[in-house]
N, C-alpha and C. Protein backbone atom coordinates (compact mmCIF):
# COMPACT_ATOMS: atom_id res chain seq x y z
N UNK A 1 -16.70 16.23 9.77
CA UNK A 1 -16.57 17.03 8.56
C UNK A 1 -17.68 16.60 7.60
N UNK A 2 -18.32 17.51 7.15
CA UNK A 2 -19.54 17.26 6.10
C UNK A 2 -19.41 16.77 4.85
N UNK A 3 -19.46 15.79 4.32
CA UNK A 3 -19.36 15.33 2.74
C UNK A 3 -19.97 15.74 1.81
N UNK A 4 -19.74 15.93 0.12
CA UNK A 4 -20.01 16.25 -0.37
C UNK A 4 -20.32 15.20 -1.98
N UNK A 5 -21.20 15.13 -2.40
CA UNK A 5 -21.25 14.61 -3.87
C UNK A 5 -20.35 15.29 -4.96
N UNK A 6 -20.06 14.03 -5.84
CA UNK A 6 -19.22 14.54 -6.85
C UNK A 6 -19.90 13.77 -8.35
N UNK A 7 -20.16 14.24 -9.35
CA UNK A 7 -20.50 13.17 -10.12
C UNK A 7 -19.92 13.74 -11.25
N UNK A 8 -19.60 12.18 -12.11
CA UNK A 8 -18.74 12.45 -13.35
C UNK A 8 -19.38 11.31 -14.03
N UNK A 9 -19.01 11.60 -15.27
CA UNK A 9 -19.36 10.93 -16.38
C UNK A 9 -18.47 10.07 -16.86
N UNK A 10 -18.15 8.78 -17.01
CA UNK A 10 -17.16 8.01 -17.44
C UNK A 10 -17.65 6.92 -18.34
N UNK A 11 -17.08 6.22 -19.30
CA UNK A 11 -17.23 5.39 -19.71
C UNK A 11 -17.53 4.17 -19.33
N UNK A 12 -18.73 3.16 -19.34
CA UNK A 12 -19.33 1.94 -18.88
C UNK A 12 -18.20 0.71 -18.45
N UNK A 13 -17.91 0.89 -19.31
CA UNK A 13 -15.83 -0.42 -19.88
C UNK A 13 -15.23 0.56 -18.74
N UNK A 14 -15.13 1.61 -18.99
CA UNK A 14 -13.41 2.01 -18.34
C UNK A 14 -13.74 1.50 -17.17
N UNK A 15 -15.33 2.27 -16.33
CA UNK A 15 -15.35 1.57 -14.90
C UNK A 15 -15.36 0.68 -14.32
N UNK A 16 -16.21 -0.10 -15.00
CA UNK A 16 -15.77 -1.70 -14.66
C UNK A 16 -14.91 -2.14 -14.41
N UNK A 17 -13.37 -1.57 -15.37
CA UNK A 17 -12.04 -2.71 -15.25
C UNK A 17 -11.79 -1.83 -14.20
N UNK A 18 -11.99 -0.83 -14.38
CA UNK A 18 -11.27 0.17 -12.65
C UNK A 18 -11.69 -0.49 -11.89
N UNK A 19 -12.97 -0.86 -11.39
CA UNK A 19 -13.65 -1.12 -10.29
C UNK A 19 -13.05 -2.50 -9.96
N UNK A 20 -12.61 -3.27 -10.92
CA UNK A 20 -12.14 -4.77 -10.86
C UNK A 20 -10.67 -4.68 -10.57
N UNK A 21 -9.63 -3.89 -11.10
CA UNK A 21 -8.85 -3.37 -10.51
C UNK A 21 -8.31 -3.03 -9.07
N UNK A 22 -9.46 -2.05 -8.75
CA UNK A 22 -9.47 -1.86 -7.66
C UNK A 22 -10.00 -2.60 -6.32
N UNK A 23 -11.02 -3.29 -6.79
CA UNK A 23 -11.22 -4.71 -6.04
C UNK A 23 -10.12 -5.53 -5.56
N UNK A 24 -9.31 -5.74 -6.42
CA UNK A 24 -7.96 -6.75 -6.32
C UNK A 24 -7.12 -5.68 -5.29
N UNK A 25 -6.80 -4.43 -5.73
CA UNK A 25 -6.56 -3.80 -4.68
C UNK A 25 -6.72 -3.53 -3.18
N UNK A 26 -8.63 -4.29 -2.91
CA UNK A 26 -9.00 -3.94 -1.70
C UNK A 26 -9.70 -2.69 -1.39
N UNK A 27 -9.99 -2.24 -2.92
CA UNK A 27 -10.71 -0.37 -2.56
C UNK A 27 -12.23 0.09 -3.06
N UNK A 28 -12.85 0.22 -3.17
CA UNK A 28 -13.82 1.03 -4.07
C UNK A 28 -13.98 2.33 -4.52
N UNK A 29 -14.53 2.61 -5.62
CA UNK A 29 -14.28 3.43 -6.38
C UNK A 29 -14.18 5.10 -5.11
N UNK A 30 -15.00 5.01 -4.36
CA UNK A 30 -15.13 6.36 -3.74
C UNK A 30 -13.79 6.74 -2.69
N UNK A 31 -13.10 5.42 -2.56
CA UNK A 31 -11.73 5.64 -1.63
C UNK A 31 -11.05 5.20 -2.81
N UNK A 32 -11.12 5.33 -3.89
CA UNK A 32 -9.87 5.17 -4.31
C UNK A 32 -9.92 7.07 -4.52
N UNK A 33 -10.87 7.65 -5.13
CA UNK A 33 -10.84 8.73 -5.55
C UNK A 33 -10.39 9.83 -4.44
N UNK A 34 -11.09 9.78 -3.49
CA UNK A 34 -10.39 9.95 -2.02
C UNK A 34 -9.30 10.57 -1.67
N UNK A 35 -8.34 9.24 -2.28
CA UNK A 35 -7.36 9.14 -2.04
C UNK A 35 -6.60 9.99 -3.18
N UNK A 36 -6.69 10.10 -4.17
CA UNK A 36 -6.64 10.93 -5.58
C UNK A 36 -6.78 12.47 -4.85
N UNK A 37 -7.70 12.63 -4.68
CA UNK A 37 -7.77 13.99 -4.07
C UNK A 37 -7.21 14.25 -3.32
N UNK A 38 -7.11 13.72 -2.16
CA UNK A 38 -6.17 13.93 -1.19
C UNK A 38 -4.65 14.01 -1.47
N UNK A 39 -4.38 13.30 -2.01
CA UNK A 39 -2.67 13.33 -3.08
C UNK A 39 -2.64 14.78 -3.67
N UNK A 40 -3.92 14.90 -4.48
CA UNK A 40 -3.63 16.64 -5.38
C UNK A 40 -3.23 17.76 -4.08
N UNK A 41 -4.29 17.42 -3.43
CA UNK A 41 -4.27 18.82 -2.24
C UNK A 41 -2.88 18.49 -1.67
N UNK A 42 -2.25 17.43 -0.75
CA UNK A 42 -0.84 17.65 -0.44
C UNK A 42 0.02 17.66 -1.39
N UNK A 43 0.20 17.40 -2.40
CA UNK A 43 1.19 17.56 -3.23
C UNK A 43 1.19 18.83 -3.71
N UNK A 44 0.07 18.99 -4.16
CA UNK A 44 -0.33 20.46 -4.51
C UNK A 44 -0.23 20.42 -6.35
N UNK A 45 -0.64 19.19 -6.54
CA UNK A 45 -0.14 18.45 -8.23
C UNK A 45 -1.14 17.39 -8.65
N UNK A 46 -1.01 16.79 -9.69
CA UNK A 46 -1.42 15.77 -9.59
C UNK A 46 -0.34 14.57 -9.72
N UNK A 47 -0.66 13.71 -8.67
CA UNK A 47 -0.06 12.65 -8.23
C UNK A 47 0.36 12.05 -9.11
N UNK A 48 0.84 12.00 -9.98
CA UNK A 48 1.33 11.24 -11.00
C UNK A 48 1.56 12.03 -12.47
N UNK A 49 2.83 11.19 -13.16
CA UNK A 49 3.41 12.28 -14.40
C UNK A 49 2.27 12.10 -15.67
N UNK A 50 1.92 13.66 -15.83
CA UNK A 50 1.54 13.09 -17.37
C UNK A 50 1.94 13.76 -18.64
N UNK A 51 2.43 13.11 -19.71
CA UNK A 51 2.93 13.27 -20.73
C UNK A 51 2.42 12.69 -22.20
N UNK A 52 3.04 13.72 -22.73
CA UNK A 52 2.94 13.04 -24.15
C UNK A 52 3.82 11.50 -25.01
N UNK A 53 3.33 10.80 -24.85
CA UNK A 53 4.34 9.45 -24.97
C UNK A 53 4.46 9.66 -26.80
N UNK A 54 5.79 9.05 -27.01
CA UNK A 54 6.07 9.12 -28.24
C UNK A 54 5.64 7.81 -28.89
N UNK A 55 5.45 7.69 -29.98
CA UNK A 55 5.21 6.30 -30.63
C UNK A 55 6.23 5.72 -30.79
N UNK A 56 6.28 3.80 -30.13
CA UNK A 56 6.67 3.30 -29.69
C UNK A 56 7.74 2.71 -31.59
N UNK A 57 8.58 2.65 -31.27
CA UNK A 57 9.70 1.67 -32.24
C UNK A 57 9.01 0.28 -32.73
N UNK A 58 9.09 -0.36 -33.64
CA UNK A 58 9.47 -1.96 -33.32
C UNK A 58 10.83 -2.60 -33.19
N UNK A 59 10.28 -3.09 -32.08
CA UNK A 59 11.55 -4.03 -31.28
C UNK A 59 11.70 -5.11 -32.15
N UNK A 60 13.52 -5.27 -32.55
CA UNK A 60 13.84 -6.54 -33.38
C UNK A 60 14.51 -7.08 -32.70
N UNK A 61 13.87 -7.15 -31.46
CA UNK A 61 14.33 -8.67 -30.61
C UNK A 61 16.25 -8.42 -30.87
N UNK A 62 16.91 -9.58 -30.45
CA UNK A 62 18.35 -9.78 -30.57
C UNK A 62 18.94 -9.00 -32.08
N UNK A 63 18.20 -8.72 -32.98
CA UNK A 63 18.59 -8.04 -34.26
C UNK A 63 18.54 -6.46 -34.39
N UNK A 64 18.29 -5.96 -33.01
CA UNK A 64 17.87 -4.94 -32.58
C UNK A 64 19.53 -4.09 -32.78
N UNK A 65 19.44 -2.93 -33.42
CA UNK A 65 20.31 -2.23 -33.37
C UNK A 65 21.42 -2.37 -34.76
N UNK A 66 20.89 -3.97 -35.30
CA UNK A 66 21.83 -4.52 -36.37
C UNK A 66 21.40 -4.56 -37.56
N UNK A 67 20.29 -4.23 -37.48
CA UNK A 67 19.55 -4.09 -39.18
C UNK A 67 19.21 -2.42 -39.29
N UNK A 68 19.12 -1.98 -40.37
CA UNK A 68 18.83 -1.10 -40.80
C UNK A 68 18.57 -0.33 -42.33
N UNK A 69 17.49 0.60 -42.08
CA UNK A 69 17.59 0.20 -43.75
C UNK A 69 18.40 1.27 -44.66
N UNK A 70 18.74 1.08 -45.50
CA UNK A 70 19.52 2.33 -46.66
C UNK A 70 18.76 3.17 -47.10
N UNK A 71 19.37 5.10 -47.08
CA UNK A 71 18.68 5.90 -47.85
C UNK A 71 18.38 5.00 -49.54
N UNK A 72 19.24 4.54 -49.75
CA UNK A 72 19.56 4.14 -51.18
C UNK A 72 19.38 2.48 -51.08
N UNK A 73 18.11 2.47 -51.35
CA UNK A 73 17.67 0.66 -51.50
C UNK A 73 18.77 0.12 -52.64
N UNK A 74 19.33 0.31 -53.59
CA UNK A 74 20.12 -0.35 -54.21
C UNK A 74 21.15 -0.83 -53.91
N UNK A 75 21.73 0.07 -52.49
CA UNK A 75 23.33 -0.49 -51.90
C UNK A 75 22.99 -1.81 -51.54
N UNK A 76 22.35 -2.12 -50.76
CA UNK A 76 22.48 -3.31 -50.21
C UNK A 76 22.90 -4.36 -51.49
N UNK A 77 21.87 -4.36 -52.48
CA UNK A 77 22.01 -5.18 -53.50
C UNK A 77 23.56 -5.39 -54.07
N UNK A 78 24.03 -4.26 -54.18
CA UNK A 78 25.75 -3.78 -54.52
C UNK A 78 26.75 -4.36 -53.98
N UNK A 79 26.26 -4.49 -52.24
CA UNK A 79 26.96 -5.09 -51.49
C UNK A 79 27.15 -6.76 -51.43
N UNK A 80 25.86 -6.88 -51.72
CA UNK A 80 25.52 -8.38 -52.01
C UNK A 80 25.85 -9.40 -53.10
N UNK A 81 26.32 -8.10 -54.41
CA UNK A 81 27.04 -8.65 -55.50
C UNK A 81 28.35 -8.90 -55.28
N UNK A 82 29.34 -7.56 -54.29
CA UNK A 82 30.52 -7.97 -54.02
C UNK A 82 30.91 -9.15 -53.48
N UNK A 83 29.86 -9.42 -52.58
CA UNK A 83 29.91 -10.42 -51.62
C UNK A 83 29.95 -11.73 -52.14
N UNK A 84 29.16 -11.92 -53.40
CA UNK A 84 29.01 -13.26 -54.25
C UNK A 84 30.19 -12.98 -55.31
């Protein structure tokens, strides 16, 4: 079967860590892509989900779920007087 060139434009950084990546993997860049293609054509997709990710929360560790803050910043204070 006859091969064909493909050329793309990518960023200097991105390829590198790919290429180092994929090293650890055991691949180079032209079988990894290959293999990418080959996934689209049988799947008939691309091999993997892509989405819009939402922006991430901050995680309060073990306090997680137990703090929160008030429409009304003064309750707390209110609460804190009963309390004393």
């Amino acid at each position: 079967m006859p091969s064909t060139n493909i050329n793309v434009r990518i960023d200097s950084d991105l390829k590198a860590k790919a290429q180092n990546v994929l090293a650890d993997l055991g691949l180079d860049m032209t079988t990894a892509i290959n293999v990418f293609i080959n996934q689209v054509v049988y799947t008939q997709s691309i091999p993997f989900d892509i989405t819009k990710q939402k922006a991430k929360q901050p995680k309060l560790g073990g306090w997680e779920g137990k703090i929160f803050m008030s429409p009304d910043f003064n309750e707390p204070m209110e609460e804190f007087k009963d309390y004393v």
